[in-house]
C-alpha atoms as a PDB file:
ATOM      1  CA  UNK A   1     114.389 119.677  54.988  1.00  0.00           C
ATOM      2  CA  UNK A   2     115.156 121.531  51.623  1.00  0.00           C
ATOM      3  CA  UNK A   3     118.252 119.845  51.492  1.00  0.00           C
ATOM      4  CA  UNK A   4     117.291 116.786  51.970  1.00  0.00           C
ATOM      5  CA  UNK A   5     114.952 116.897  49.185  1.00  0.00           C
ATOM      6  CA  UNK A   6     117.753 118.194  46.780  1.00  0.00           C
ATOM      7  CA  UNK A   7     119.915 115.399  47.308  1.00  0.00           C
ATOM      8  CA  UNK A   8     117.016 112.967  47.171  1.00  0.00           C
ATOM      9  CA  UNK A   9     115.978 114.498  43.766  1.00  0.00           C
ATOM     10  CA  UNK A  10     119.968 114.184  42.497  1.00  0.00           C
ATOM     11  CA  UNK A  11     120.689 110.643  43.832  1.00  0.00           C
ATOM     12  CA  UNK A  12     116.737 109.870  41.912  1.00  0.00           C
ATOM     13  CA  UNK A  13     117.399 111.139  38.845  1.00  0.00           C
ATOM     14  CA  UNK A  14     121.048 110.470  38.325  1.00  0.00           C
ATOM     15  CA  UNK A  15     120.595 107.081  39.938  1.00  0.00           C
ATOM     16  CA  UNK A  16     117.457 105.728  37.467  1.00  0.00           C
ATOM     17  CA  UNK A  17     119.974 106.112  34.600  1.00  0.00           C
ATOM     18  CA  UNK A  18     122.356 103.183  36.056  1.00  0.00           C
ATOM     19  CA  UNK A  19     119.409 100.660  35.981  1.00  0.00           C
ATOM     20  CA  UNK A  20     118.031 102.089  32.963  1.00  0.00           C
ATOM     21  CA  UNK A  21     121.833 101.619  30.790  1.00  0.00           C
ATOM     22  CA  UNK A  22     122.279  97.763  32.745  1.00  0.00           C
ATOM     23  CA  UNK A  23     118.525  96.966  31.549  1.00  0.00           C
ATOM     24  CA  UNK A  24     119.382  98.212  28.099  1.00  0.00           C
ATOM     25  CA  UNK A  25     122.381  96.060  27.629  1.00  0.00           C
ATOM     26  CA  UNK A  26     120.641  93.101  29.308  1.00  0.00           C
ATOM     27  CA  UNK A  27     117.901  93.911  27.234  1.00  0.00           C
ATOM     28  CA  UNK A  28     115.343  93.586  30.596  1.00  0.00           C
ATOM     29  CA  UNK A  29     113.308  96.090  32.455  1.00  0.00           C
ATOM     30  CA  UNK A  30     114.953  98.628  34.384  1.00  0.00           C
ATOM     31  CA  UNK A  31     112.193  97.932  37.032  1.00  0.00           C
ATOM     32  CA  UNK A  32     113.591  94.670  37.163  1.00  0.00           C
ATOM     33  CA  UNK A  33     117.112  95.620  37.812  1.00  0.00           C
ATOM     34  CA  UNK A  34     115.936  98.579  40.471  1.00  0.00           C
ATOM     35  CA  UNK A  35     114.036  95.741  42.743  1.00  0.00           C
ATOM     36  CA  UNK A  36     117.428  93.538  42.397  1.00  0.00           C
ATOM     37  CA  UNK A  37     119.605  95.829  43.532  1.00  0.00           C
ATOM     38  CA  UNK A  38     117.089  96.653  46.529  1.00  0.00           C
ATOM     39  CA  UNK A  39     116.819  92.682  47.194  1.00  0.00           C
ATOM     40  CA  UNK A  40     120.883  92.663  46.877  1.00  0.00           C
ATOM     41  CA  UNK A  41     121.208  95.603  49.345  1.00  0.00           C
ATOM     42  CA  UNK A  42     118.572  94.238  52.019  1.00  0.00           C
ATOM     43  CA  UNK A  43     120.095  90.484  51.908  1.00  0.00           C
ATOM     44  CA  UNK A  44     124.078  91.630  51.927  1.00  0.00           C
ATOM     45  CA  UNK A  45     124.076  94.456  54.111  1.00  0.00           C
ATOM     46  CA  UNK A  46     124.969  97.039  51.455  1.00  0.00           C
ATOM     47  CA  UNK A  47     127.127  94.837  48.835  1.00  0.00           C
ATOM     48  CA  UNK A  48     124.527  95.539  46.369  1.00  0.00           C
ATOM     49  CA  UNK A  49     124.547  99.558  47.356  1.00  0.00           C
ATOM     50  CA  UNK A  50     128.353  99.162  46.637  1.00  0.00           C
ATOM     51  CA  UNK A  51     127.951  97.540  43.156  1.00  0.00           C
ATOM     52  CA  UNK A  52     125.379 100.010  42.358  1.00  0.00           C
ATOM     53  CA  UNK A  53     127.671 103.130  43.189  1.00  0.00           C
ATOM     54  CA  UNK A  54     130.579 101.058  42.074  1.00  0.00           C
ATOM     55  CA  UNK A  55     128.646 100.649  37.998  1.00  0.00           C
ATOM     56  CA  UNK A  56     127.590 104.375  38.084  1.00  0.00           C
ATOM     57  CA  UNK A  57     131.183 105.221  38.683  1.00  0.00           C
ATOM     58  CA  UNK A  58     132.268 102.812  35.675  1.00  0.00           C
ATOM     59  CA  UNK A  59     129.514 103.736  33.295  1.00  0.00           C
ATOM     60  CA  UNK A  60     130.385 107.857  33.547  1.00  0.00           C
ATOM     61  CA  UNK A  61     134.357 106.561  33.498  1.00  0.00           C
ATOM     62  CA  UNK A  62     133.128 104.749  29.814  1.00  0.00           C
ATOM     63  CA  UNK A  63     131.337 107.999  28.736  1.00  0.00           C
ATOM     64  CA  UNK A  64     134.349 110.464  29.089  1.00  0.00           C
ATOM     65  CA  UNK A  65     136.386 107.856  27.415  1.00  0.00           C
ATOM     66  CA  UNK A  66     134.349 106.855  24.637  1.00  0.00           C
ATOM     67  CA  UNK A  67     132.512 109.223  22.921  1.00  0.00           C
ATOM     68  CA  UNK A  68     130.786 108.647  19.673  1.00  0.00           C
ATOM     69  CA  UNK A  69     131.682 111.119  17.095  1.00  0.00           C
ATOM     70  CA  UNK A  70     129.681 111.805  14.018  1.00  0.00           C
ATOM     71  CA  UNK A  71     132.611 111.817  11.287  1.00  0.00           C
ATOM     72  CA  UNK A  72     136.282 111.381  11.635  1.00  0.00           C
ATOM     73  CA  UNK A  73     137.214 115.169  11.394  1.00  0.00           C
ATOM     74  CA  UNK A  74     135.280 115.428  14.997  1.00  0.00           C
ATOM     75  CA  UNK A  75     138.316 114.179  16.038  1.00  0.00           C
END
């Protein structure tokens, strides 16, 4: 049952900042965008889990390539 918490605390707290970075850039609450992608999941059958894991995977693809550096010498 330990387990199962650990991964449940991982997906919870890696998974919040998805919605949180889509709200930003939408500029809507990430409560907002955490109930859509339930609705999406619930009324497609898991296309809206996919999208979800499918953003994560582009957002932390964006972070290791673009990095924002203080001053060119960071370089």
């Amino acid at each position: 049952m330990r387990m199962f918490y650990g991964i449940l605390y991982y997906f919870q707290k890696r998974g919040f900042e998805v919605c949180r970075r889509v709200a930003e850039r939408f500029g809507i609450r990430a409560r907002v965008v955490r109930t859509t992608f339930i609705y999406l999941t619930f009324a497609t059958l898991g296309f809206g889990f996919a999208l979800y894991l499918f953003m994560a995977f582009w957002l932390r693809i964006k972070d290791l390539i673009y990095t924002k550096r203080t001053s060119v010498f960071d370089l």
